[in-house]
Protein backbone atom coordinates (compact mmCIF):
# COMPACT_ATOMS: atom_id res chain seq x y z
CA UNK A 1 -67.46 42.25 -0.49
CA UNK A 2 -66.63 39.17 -2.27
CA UNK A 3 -64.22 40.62 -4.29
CA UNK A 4 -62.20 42.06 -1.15
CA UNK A 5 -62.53 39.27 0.91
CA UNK A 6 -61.07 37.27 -2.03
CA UNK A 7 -58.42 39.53 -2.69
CA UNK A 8 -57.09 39.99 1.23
CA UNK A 9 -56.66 35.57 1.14
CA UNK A 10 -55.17 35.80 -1.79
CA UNK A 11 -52.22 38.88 -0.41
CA UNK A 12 -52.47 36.62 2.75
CA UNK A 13 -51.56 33.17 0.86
CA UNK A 14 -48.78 35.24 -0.92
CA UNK A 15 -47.26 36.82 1.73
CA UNK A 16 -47.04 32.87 3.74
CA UNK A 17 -45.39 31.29 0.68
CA UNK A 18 -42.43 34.50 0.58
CA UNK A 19 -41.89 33.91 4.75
CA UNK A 20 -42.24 30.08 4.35
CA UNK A 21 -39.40 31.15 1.17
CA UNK A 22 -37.35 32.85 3.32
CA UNK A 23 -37.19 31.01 5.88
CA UNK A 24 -36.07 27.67 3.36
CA UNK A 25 -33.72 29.54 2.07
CA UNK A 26 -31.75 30.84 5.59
CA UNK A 27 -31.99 27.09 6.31
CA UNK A 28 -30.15 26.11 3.32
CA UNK A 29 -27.97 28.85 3.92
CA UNK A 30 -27.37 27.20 7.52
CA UNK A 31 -26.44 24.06 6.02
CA UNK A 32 -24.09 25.26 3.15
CA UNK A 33 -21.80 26.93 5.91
CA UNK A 34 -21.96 23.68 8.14
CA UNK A 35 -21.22 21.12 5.48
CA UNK A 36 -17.24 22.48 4.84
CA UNK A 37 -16.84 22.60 8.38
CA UNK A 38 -18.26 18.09 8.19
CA UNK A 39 -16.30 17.69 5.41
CA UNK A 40 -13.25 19.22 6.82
CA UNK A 41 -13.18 17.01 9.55
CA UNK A 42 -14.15 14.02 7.75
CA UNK A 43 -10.75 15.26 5.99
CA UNK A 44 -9.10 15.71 9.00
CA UNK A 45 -9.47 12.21 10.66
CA UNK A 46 -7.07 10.49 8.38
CA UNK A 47 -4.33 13.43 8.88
CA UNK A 48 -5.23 13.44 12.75
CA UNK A 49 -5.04 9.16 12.92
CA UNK A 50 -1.04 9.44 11.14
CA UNK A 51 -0.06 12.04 13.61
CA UNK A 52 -1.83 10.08 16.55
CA UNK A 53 0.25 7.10 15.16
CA UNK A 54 3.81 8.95 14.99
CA UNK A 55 3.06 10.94 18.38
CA UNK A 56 2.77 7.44 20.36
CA UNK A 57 5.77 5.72 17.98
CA UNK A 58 7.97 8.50 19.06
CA UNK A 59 7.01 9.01 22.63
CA UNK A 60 7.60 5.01 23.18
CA UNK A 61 10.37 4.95 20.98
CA UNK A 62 11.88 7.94 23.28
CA UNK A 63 11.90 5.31 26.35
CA UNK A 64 13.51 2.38 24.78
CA UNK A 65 16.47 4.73 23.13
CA UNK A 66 16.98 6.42 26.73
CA UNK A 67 18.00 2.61 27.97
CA UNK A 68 19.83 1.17 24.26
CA UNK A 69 21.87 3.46 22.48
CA UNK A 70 20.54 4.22 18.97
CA UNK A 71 23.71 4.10 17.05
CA UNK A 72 24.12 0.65 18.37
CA UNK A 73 20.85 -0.36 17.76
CA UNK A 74 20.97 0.37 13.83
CA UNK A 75 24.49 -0.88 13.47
CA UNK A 76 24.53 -3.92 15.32
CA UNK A 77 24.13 -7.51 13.75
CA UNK A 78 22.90 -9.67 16.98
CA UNK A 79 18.80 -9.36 18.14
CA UNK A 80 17.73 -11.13 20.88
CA UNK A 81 15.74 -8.76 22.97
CA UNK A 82 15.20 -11.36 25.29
CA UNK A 83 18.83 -11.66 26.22
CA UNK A 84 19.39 -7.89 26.00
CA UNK A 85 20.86 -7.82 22.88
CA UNK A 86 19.39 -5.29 20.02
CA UNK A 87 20.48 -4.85 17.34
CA UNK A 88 18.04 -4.05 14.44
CA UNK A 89 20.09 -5.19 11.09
CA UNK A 90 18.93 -8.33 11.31
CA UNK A 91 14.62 -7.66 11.02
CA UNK A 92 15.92 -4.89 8.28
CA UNK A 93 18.38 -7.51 6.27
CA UNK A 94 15.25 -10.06 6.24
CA UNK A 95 12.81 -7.40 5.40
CA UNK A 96 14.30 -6.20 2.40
CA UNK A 97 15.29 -9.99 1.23
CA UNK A 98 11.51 -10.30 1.01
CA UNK A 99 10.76 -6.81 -0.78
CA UNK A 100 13.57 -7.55 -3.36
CA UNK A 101 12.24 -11.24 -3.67
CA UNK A 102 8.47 -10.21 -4.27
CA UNK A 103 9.63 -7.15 -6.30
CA UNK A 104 11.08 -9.69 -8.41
CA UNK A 105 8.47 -11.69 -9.14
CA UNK A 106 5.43 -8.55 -9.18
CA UNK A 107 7.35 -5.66 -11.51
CA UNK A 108 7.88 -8.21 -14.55
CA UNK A 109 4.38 -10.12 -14.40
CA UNK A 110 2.20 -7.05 -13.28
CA UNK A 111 3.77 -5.16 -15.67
CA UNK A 112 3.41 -7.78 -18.82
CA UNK A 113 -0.16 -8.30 -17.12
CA UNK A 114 -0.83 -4.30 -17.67
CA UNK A 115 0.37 -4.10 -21.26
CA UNK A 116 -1.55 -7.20 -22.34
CA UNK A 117 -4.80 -5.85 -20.41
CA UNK A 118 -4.04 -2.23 -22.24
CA UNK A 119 -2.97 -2.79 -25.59
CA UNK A 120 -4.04 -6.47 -26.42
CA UNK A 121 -7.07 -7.97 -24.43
CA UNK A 122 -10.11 -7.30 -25.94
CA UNK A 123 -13.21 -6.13 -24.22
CA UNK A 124 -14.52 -9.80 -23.35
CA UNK A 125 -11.05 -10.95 -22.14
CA UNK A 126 -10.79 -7.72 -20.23
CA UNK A 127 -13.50 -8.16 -18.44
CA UNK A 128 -12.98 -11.83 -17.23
CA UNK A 129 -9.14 -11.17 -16.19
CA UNK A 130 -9.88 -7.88 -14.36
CA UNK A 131 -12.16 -9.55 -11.99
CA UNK A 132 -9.65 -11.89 -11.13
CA UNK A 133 -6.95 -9.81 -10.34
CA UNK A 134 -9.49 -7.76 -7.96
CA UNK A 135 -9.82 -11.48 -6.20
CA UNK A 136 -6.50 -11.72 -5.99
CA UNK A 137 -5.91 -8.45 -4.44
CA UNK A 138 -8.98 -9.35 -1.94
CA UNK A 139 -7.53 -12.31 -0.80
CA UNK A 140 -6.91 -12.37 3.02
CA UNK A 141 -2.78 -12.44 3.92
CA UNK A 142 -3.27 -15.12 6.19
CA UNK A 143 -4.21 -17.34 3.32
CA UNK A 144 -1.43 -16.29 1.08
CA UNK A 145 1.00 -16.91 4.47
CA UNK A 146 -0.24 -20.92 4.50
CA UNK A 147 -0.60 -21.47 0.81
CA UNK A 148 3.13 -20.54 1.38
CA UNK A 149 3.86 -22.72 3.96
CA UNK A 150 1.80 -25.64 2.51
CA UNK A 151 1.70 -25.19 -1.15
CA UNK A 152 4.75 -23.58 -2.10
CA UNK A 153 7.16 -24.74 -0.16
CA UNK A 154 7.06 -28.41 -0.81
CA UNK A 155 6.94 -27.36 -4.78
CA UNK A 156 10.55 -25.56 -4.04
CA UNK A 157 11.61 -28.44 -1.84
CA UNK A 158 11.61 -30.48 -4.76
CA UNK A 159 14.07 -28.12 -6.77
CA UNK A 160 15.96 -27.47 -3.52
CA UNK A 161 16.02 -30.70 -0.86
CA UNK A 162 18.27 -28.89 1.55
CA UNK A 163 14.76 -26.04 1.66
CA UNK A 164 13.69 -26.13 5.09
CA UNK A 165 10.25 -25.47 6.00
CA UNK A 166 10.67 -21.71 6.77
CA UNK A 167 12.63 -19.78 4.40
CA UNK A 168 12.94 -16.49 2.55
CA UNK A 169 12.08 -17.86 -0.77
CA UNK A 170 8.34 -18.79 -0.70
CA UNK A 171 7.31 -15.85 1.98
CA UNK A 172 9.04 -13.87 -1.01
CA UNK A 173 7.24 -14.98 -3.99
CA UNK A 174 3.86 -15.43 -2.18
CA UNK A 175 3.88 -11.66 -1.34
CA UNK A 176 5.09 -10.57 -4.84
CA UNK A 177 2.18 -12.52 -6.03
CA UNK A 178 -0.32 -10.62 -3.82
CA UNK A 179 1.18 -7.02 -4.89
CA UNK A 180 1.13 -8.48 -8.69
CA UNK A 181 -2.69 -6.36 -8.63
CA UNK A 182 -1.60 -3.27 -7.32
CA UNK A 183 1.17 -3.25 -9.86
CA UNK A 184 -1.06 -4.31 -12.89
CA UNK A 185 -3.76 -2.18 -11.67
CA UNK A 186 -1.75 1.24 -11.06
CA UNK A 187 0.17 1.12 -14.33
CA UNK A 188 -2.72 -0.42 -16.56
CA UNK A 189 -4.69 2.91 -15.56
CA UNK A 190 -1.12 4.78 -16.49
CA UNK A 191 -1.13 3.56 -20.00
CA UNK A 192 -5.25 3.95 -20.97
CA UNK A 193 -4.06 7.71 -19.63
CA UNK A 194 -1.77 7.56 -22.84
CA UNK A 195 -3.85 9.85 -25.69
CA UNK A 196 -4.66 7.53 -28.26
CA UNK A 197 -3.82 10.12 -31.01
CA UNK A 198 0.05 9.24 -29.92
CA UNK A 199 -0.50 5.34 -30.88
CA UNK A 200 -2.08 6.41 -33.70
CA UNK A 201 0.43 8.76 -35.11
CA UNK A 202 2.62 6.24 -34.80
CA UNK A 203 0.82 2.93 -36.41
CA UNK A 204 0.42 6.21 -39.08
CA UNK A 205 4.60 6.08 -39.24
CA UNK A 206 4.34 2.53 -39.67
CA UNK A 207 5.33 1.23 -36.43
CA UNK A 208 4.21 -2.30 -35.03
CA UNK A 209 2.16 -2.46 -31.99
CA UNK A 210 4.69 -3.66 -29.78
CA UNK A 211 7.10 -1.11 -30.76
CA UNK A 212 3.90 1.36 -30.12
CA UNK A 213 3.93 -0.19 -26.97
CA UNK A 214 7.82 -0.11 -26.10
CA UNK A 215 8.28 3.10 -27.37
CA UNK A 216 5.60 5.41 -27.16
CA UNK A 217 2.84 4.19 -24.75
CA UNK A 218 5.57 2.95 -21.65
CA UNK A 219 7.87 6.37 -22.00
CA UNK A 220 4.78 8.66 -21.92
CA UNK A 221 3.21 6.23 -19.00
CA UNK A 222 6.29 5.91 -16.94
CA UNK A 223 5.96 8.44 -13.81
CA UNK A 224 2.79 6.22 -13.19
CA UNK A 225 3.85 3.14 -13.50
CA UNK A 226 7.22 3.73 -11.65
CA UNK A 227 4.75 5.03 -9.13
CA UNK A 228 2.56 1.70 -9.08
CA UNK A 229 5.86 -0.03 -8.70
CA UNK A 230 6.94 2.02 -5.67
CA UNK A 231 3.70 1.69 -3.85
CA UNK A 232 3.73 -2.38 -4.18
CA UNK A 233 7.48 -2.26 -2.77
CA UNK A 234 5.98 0.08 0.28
CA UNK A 235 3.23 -2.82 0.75
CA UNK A 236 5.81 -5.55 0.71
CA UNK A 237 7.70 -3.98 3.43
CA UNK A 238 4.72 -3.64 5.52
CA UNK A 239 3.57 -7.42 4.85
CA UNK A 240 3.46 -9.37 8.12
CA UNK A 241 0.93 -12.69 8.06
CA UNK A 242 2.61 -13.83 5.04
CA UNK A 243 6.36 -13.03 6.38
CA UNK A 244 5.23 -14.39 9.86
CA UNK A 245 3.88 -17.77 8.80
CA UNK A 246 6.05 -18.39 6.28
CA UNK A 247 9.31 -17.32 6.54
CA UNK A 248 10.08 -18.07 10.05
CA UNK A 249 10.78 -16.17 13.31
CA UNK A 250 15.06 -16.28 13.01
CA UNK A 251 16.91 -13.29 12.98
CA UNK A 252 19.63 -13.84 10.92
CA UNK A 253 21.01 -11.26 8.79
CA UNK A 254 21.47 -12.85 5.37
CA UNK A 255 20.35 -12.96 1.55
CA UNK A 256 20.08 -16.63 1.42
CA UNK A 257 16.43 -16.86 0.40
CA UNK A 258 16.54 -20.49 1.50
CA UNK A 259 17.39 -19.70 5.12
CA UNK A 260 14.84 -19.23 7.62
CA UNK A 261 14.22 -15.05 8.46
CA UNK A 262 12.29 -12.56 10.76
CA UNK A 263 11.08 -9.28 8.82
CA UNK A 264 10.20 -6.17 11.13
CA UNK A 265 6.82 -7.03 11.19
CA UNK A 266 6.60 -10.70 11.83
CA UNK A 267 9.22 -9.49 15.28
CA UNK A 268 5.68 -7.13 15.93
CA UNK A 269 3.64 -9.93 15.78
CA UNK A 270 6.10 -12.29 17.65
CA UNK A 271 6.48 -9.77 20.44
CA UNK A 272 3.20 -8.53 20.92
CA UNK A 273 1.30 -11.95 21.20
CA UNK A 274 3.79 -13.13 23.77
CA UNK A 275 4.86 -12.60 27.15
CA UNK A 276 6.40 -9.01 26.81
CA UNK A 277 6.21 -7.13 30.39
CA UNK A 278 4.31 -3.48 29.70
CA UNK A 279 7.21 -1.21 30.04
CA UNK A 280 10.27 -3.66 29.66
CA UNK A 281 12.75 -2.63 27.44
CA UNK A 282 11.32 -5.56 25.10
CA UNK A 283 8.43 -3.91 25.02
CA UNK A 284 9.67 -0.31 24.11
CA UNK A 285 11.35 -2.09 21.41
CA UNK A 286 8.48 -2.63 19.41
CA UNK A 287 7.43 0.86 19.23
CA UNK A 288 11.39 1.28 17.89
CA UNK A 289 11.09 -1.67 15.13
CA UNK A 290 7.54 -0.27 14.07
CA UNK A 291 8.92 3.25 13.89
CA UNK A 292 11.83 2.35 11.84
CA UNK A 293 8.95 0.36 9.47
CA UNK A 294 7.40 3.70 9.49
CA UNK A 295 9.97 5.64 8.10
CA UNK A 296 10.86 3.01 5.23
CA UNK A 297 6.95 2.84 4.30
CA UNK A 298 6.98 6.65 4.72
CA UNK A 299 10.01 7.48 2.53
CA UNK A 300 8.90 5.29 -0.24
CA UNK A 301 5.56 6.90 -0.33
CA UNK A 302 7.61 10.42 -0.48
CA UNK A 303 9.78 8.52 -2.87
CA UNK A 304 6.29 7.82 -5.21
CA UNK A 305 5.07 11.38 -5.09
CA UNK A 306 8.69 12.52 -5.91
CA UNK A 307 9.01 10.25 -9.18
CA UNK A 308 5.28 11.28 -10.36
CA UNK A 309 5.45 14.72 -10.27
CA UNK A 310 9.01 14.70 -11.84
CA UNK A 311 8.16 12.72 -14.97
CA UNK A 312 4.74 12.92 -15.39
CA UNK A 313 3.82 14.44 -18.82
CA UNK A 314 0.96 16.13 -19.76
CA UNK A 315 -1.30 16.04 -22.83
């Protein structure tokens, strides 16, 4: 009787732990089909946020170009919204004296930075000067904008007396000095992609290491680090504490980097912490400026994908 009774809890304890089995394994089931659909819409908010973005640019943008013609508002040299006058060239001219200014200044020194951080820094210099650079990248722009105004400025003053207070110049170098990380960063992780069997077929030939460098680690890194390159010229163009703080609210269209200037962005900032009516024509022109910003940041982005996929090689 023993035996049986035994043998019954035994089938009965069996029996549980296959349901209790079964029923584990439909939840897991359950949760394997629910987690694409989470991560598909964690996925999705970023695509979903860009369209929200372009869906109100163009709907505002769609008011202020049904009361200013768009031709005239591309082509013409004068902006002063507040006198009814709007004519873009002027916030594009002064952006792209800043981009060319800090692209200047970041392509050459992120570049050496990369190459000496790649193919020359040892492990213990590596890891002190890669720390900085992430600072540097961290820094808030409003910082950079008054070390501009504050620190750099009066330094150039000294070189050039008739410098006034506002200008091109500084705003310029400040920002290529806070895209010199993304530049050093992006093409430093280009070259340690390099195979080091390539450098070391050619130390075998008997080249030096900066003709290694020059001529074997740059060409095979180059869709990357033309890439990096494009990137920190699409985050100069979008700069606007620096620009604002720094260079001045004038709209002048010019490529005197002494002159004062008003980028794109720093004409957002001016505009929107102001006195703009909701639904004036000023007003509709900011959704117009920050689309046309849109579609430079947007083509050089396109522009980035374009050159990587073209040259990149493959090992």
């Amino acid at each position: 009787m023993d035996k049986l009774l035994r043998s019954e809890g035994t089938e009965f304890n069996v029996q549980q732990l296959i349901e209790e089995k079964k029923r584990k394994k439909s939840i897991a089931k359950r949760f394997e089909k629910i987690i694409p659909v989470f991560l598909f819409l964690c996925a999705s908010v970023s695509v979903l946020t860009t369209v929200g973005i372009l869906f109100t640019l163009l709907r505002e943008s769609i008011g202020f170009f049904s009361e200013v013609n768009i031709f005239q508002f591309y082509t013409s040299t004068n902006w002063s919204p507040w006198t009814g006058e709007f004519g873009v060239a002027p916030l594009i001219g002064g952006t792209l004296l800043i981009t060319l200014i800090a692209t200047f200044v970041a392509v050459p020194l992120g570049l050496m930075a990369a190459i000496f951080l790649s193919e020359y820094a040892n492990d213990r210099v590596r890891r002190i000067i890669k720390p900085v650079l992430e600072i540097l990248a961290g820094i808030p722009t409003v910082v950079y904008g008054f070390f501009a105004l504050t620190f750099v400025t009066p330094i150039l003053q000294s070189f050039i007396p008739d410098l006034g207070i506002f200008n091109a110049l500084s705003a310029g170098l400040v920002v290529g000095v806070m895209i010199i990380p993304m530049v050093a960063s992006l093409s430093e992780d280009a070259m340690n992609s390099v195979p080091n069997s390539l450098r070391e077929g050619a130390y075998g030939l008997g080249a030096t290491r900066l003709e290694v460098v020059m001529k074997v680690v740059l060409p095979a890194a180059f869709s990357g680090i033309v890439a990096s390159i494009v990137l920190a010229i699409s985050r100069a163009i979008g700069e606007t504490m620096i620009v604002t703080i720094a260079a001045g609210a004038t709209p002048n269209l010019t490529f005197d980097p002494t002159q004062s200037i008003q980028s794109m962005t720093a004409f957002i900032v001016q505009a929107a912490t102001g006195d703009t009516t909701f639904g004036s024509t000023i007003y509709y022109s900011l959704y117009a400026v920050g689309i046309t910003l849109f579609v430079f940041t947007l083509l050089m982005n396109l522009l980035s994908q374009y050159i990587s996929r073209k040259f990149r090689e493959e090992y």
